[in-house]
N, C-alpha and C. Protein backbone atom coordinates (compact mmCIF):
# COMPACT_ATOMS: atom_id res chain seq x y z
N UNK A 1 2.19 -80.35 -272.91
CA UNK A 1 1.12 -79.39 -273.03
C UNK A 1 0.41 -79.27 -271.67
N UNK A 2 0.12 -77.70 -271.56
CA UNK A 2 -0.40 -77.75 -269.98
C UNK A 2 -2.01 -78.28 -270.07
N UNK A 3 -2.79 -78.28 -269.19
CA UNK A 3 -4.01 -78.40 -269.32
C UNK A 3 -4.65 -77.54 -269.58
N UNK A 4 -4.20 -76.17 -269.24
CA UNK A 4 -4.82 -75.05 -270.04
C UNK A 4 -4.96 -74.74 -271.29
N UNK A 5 -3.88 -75.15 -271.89
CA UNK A 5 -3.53 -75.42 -273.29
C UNK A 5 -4.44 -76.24 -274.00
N UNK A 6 -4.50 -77.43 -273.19
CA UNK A 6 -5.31 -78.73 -273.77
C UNK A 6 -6.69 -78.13 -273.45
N UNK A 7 -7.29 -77.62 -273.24
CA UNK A 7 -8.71 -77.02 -272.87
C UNK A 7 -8.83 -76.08 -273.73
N UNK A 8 -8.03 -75.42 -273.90
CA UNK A 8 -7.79 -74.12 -275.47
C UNK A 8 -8.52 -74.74 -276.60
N UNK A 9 -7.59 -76.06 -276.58
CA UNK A 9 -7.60 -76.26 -277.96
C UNK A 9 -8.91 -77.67 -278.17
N UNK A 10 -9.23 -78.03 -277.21
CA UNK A 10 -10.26 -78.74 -276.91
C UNK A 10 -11.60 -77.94 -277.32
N UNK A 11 -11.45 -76.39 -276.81
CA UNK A 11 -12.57 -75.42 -277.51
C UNK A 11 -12.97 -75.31 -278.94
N UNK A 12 -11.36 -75.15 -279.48
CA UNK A 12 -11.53 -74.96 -280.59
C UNK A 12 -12.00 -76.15 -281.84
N UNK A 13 -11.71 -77.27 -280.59
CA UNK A 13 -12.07 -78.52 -281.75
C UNK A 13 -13.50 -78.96 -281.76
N UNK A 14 -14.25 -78.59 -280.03
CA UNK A 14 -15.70 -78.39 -280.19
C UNK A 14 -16.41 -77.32 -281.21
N UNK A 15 -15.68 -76.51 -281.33
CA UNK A 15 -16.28 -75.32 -282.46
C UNK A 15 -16.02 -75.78 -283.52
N UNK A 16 -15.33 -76.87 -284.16
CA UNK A 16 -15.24 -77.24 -285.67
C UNK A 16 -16.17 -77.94 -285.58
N UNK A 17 -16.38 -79.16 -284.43
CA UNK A 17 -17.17 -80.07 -285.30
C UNK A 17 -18.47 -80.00 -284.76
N UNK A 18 -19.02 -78.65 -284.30
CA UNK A 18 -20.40 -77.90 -283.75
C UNK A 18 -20.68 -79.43 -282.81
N UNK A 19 -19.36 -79.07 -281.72
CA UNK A 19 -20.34 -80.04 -280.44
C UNK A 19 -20.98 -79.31 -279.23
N UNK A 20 -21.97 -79.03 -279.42
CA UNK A 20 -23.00 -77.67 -279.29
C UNK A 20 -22.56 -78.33 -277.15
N UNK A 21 -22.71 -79.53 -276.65
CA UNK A 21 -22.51 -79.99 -275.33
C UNK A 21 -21.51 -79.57 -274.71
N UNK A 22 -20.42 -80.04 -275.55
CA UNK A 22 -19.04 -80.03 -275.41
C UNK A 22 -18.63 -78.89 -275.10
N UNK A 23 -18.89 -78.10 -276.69
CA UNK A 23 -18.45 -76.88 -276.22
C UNK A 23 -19.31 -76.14 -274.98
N UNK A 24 -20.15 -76.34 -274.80
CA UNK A 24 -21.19 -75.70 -273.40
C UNK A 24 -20.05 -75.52 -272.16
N UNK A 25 -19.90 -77.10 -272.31
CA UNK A 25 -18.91 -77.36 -270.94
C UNK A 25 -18.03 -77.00 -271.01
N UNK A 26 -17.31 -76.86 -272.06
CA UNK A 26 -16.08 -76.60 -271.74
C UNK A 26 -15.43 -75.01 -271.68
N UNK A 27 -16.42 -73.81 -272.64
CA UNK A 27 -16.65 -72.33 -272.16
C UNK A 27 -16.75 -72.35 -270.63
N UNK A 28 -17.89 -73.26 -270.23
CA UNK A 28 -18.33 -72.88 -268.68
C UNK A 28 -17.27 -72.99 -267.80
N UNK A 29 -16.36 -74.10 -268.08
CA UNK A 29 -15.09 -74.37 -267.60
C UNK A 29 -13.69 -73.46 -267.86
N UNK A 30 -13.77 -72.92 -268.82
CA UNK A 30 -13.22 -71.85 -269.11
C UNK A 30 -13.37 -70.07 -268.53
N UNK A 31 -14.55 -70.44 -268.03
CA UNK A 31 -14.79 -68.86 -267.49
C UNK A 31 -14.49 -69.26 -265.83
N UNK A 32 -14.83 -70.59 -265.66
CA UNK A 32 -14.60 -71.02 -264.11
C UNK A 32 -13.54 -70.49 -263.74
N UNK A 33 -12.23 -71.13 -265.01
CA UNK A 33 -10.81 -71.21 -264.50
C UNK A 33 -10.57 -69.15 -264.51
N UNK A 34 -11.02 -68.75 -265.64
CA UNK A 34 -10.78 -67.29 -265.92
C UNK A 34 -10.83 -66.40 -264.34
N UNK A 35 -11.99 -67.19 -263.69
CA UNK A 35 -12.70 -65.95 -262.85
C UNK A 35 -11.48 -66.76 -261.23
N UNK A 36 -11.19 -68.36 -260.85
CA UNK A 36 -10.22 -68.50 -260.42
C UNK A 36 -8.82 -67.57 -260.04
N UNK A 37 -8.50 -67.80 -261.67
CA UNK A 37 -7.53 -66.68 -261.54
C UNK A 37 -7.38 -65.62 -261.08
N UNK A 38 -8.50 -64.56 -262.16
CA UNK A 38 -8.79 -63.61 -261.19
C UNK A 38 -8.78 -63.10 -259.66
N UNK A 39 -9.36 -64.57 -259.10
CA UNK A 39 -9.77 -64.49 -257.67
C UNK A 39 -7.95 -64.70 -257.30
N UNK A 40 -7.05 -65.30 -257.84
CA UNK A 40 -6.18 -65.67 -257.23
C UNK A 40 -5.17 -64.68 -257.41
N UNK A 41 -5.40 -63.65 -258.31
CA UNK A 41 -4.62 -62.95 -258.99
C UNK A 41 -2.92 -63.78 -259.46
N UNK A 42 -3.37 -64.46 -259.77
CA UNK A 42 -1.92 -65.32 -260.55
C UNK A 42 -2.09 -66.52 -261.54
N UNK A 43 -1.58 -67.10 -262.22
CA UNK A 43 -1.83 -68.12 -263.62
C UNK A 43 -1.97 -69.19 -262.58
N UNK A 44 -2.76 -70.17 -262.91
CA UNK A 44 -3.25 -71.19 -262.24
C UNK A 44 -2.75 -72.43 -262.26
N UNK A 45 -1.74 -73.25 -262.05
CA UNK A 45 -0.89 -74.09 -262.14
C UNK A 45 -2.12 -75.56 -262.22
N UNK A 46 -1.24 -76.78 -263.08
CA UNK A 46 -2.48 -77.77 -263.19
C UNK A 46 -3.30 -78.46 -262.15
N UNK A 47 -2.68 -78.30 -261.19
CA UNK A 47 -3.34 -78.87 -259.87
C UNK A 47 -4.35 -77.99 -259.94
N UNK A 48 -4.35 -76.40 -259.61
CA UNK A 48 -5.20 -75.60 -259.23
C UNK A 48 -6.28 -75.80 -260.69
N UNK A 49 -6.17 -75.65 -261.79
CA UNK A 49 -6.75 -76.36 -262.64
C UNK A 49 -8.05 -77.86 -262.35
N UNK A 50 -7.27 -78.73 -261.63
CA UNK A 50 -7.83 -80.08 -261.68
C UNK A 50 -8.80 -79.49 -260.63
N UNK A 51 -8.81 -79.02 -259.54
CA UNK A 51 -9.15 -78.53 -258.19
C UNK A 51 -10.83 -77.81 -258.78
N UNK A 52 -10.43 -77.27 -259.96
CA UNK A 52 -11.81 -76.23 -260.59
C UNK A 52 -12.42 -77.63 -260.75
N UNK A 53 -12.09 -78.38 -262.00
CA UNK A 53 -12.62 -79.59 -262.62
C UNK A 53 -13.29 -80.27 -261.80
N UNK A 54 -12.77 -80.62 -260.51
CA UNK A 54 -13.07 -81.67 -259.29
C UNK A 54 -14.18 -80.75 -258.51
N UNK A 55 -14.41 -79.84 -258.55
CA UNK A 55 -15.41 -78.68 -258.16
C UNK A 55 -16.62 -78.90 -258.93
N UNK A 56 -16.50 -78.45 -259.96
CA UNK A 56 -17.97 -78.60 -261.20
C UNK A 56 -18.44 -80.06 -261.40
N UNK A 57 -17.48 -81.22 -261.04
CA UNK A 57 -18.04 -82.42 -261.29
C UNK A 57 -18.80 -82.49 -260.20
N UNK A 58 -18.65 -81.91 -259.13
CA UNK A 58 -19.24 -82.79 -257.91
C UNK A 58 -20.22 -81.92 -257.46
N UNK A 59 -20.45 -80.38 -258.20
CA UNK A 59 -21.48 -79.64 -258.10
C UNK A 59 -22.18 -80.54 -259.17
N UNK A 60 -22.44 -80.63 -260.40
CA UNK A 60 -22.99 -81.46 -260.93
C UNK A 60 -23.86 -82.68 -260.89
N UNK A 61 -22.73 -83.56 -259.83
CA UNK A 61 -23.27 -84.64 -259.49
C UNK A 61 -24.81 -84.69 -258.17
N UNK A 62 -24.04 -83.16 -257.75
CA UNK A 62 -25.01 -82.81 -256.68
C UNK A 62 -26.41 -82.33 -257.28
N UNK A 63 -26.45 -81.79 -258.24
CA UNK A 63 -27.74 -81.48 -259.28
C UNK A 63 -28.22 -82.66 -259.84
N UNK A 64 -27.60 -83.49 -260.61
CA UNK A 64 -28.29 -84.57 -261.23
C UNK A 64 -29.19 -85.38 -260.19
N UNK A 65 -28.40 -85.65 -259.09
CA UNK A 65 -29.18 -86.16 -257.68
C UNK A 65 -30.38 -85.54 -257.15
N UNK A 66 -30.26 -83.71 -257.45
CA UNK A 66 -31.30 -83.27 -257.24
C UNK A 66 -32.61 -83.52 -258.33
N UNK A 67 -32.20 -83.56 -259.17
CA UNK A 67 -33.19 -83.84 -260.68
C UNK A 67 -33.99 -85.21 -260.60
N UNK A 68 -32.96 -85.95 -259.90
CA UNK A 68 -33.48 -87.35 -259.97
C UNK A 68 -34.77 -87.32 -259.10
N UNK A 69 -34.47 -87.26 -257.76
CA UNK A 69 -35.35 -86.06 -256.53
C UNK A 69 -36.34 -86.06 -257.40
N UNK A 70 -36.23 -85.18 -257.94
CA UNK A 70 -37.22 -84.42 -258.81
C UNK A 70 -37.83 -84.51 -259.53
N UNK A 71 -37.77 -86.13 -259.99
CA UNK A 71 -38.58 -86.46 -261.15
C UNK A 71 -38.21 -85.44 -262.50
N UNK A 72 -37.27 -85.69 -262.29
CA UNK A 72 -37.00 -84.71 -263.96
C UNK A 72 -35.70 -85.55 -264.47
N UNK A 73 -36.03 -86.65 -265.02
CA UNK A 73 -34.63 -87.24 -265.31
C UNK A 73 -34.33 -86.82 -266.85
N UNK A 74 -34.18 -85.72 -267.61
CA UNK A 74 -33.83 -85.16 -268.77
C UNK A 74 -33.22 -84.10 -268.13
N UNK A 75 -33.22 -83.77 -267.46
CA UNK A 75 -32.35 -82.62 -266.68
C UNK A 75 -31.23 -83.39 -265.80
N UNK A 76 -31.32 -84.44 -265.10
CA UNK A 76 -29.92 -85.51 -264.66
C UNK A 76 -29.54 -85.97 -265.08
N UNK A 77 -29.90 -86.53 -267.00
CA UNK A 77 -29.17 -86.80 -267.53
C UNK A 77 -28.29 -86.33 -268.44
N UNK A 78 -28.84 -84.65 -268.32
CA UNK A 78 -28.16 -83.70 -269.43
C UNK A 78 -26.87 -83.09 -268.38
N UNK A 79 -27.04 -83.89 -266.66
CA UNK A 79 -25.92 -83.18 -265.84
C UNK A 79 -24.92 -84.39 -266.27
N UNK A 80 -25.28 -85.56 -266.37
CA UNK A 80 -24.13 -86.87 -266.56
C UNK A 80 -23.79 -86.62 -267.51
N UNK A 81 -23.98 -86.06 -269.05
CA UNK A 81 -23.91 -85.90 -269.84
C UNK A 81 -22.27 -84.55 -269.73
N UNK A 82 -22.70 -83.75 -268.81
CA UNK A 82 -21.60 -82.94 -268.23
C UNK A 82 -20.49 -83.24 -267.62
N UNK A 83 -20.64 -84.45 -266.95
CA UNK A 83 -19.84 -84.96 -265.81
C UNK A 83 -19.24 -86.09 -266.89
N UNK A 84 -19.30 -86.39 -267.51
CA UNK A 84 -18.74 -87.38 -268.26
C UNK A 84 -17.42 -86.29 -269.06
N UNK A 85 -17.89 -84.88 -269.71
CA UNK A 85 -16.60 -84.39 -270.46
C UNK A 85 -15.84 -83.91 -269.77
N UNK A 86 -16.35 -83.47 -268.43
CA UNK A 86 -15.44 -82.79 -267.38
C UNK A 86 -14.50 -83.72 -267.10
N UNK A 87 -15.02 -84.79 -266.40
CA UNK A 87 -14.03 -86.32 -266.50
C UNK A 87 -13.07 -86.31 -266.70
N UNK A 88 -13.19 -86.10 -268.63
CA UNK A 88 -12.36 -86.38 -269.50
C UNK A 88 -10.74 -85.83 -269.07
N UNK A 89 -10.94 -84.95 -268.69
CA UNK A 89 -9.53 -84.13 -268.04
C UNK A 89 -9.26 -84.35 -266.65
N UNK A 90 -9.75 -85.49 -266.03
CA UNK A 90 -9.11 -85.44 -264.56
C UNK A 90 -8.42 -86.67 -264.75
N UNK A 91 -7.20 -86.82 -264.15
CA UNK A 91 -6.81 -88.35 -264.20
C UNK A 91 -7.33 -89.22 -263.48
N UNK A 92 -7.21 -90.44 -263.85
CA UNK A 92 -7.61 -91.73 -263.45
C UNK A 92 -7.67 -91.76 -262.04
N UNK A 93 -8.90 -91.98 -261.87
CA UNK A 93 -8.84 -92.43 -260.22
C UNK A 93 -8.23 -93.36 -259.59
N UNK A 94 -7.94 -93.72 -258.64
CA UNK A 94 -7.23 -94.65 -257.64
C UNK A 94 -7.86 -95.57 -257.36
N UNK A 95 -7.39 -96.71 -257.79
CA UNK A 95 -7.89 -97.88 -257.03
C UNK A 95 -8.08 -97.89 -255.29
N UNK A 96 -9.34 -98.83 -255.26
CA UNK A 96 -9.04 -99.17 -253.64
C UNK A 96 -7.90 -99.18 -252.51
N UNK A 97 -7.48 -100.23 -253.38
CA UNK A 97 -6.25 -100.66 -252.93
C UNK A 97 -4.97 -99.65 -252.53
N UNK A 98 -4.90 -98.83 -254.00
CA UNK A 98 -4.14 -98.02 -253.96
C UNK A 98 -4.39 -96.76 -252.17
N UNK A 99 -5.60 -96.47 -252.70
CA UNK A 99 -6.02 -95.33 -252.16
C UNK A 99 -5.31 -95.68 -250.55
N UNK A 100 -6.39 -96.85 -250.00
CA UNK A 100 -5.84 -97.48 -249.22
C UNK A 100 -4.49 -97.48 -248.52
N UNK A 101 -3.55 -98.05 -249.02
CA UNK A 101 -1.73 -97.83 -249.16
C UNK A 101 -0.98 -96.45 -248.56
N UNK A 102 -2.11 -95.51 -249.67
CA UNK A 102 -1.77 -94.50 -249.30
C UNK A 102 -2.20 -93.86 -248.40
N UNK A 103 -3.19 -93.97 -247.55
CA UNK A 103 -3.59 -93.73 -246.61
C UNK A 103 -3.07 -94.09 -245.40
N UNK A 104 -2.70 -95.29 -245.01
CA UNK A 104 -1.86 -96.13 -244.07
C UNK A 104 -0.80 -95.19 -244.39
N UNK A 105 -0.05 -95.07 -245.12
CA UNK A 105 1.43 -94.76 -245.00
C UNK A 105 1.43 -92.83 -244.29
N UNK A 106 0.32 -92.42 -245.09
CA UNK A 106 -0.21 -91.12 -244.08
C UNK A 106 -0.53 -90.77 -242.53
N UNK A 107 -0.99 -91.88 -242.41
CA UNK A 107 -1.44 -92.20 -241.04
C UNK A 107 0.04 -92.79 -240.35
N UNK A 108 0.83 -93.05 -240.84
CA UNK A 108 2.21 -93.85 -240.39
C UNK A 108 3.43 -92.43 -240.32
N UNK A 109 3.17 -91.59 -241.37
CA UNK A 109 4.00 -90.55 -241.37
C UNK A 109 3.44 -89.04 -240.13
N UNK A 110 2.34 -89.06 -239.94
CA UNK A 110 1.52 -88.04 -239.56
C UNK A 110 1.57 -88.83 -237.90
N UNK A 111 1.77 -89.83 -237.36
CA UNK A 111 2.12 -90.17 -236.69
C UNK A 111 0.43 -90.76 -235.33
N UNK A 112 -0.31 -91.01 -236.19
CA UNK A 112 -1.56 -90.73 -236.00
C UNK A 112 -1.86 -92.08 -234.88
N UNK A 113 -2.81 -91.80 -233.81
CA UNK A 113 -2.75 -93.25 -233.48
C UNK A 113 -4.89 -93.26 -233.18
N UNK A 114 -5.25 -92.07 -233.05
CA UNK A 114 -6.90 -91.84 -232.81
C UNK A 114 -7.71 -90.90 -233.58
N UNK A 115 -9.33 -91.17 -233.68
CA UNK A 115 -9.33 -90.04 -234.86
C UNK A 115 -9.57 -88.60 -234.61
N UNK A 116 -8.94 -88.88 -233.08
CA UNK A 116 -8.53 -86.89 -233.07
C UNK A 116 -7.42 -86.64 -233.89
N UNK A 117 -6.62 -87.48 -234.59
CA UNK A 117 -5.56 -87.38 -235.18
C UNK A 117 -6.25 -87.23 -236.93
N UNK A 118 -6.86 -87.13 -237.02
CA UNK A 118 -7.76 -87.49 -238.69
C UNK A 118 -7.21 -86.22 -238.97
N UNK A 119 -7.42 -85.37 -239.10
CA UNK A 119 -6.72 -83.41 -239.01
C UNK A 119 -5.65 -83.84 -240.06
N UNK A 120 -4.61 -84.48 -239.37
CA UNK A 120 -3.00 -84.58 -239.12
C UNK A 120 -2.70 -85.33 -240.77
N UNK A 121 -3.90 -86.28 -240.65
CA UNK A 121 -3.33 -87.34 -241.67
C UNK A 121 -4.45 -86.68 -243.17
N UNK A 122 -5.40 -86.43 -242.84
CA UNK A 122 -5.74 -85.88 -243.98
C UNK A 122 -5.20 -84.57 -244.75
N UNK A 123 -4.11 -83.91 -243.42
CA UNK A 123 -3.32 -82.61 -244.65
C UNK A 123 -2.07 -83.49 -245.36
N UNK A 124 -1.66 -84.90 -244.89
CA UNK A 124 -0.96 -85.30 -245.65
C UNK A 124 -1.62 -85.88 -247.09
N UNK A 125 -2.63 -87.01 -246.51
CA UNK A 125 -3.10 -87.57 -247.69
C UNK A 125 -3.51 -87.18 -248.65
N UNK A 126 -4.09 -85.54 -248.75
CA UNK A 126 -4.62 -84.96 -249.69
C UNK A 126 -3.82 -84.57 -250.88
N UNK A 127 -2.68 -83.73 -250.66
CA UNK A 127 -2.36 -83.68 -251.64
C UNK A 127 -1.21 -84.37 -252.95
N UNK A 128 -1.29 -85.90 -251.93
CA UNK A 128 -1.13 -86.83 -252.90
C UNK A 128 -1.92 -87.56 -253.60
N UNK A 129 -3.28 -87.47 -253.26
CA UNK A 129 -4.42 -88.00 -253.96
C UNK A 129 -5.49 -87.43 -254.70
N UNK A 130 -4.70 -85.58 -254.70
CA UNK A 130 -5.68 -84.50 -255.45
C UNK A 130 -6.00 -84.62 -256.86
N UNK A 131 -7.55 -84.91 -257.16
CA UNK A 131 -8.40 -85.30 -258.44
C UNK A 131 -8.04 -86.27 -258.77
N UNK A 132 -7.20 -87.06 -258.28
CA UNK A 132 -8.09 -88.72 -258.16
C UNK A 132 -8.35 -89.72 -257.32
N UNK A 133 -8.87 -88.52 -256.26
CA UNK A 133 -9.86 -89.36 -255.26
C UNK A 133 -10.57 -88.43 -254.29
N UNK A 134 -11.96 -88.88 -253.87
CA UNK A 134 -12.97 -87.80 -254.05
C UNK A 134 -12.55 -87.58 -252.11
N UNK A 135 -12.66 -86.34 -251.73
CA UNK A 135 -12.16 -86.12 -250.49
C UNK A 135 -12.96 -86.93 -249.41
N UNK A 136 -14.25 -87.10 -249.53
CA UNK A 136 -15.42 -87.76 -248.83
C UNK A 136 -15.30 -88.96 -248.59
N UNK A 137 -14.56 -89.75 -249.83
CA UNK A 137 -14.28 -91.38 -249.58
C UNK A 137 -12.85 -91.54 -248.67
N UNK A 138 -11.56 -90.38 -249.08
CA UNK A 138 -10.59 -90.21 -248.57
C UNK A 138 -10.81 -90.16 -246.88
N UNK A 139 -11.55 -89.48 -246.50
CA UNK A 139 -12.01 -88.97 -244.93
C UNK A 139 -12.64 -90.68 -244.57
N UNK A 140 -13.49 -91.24 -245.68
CA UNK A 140 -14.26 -92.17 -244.58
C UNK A 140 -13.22 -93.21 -244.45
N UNK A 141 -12.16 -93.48 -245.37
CA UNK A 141 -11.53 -94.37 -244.95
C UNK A 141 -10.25 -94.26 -244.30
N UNK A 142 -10.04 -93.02 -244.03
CA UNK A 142 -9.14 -92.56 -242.64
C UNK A 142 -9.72 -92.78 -241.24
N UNK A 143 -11.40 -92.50 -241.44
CA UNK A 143 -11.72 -92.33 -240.25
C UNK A 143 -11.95 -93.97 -240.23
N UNK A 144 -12.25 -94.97 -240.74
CA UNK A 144 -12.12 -96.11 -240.54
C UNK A 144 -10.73 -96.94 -240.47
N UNK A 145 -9.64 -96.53 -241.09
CA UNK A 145 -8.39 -97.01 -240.12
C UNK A 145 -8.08 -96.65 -239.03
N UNK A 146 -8.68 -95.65 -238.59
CA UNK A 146 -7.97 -94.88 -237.47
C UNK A 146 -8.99 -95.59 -236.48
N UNK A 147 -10.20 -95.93 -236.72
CA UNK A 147 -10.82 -96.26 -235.57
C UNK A 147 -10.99 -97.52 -235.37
């Protein structure tokens, strides 16, 4: 089953059992991917999928942070509350370790030896580590092997 599929029918199971949240998020996520497409003019393959998902979580996360800011923590917790079902559909993140591994071996293939070379190794590393691992941690720990 694609993930589009699984998000279909994920709608429809928030509408049985009136999960008034759920379903919030997951329409909103649904018009995301709709208007994607659109923009792409073509069906959106699951990567490009995860890519939306990994988008709204981390806009999210960027709001709840603002809320917090803000002394409004019923509004950052109604964003975690978001970021938790979005989640639900990204795979498992990467261990340290892992991430790690894979990074070295990027930096080994990309042929990298300074971090004018960071460019080189992050068009490799990325899209073996797309939605499960956040690009920001990916970069700092390139730019810390490399230097």
């Amino acid at each position: 089953m694609s993930l589009q599929e699984e998000i279909t029918t994920a709608v429809k199971d928030a509408m049985r059992k009136k999960e008034k949240l759920r379903l919030g998020v997951l329409r909103m996520l649904t018009a995301e991917i709709k208007n994607r497409r659109i923009e792409n003019q073509c069906e959106l393959k699951d990567e490009d999928i995860l890519q939306v998902i990994t988008r709204m979580v981390k806009q999210r996360n960027d709001s709840a942070e603002q809320f917090t800011k803000g002394d409004r923590p019923e509004l950052a917790a109604k964003e975690r509350e978001e970021i938790a079902v979005l989640e639900g559909y990204l795979p498992a993140a990467l261990p340290e370790a892992e991430l790690e591994q894979l990074v070295k071996e990027a930096i080994t293939e990309a042929q990298a030896e300074s971090k004018k070379d960071m460019g080189k190794v992050m068009k490799v590393v990325m899209p073996k580590v797309a939605g499960r691992a956040d690009g920001k941690a990916v970069n700092q720990m390139v730019a810390r092997l490399l230097g």
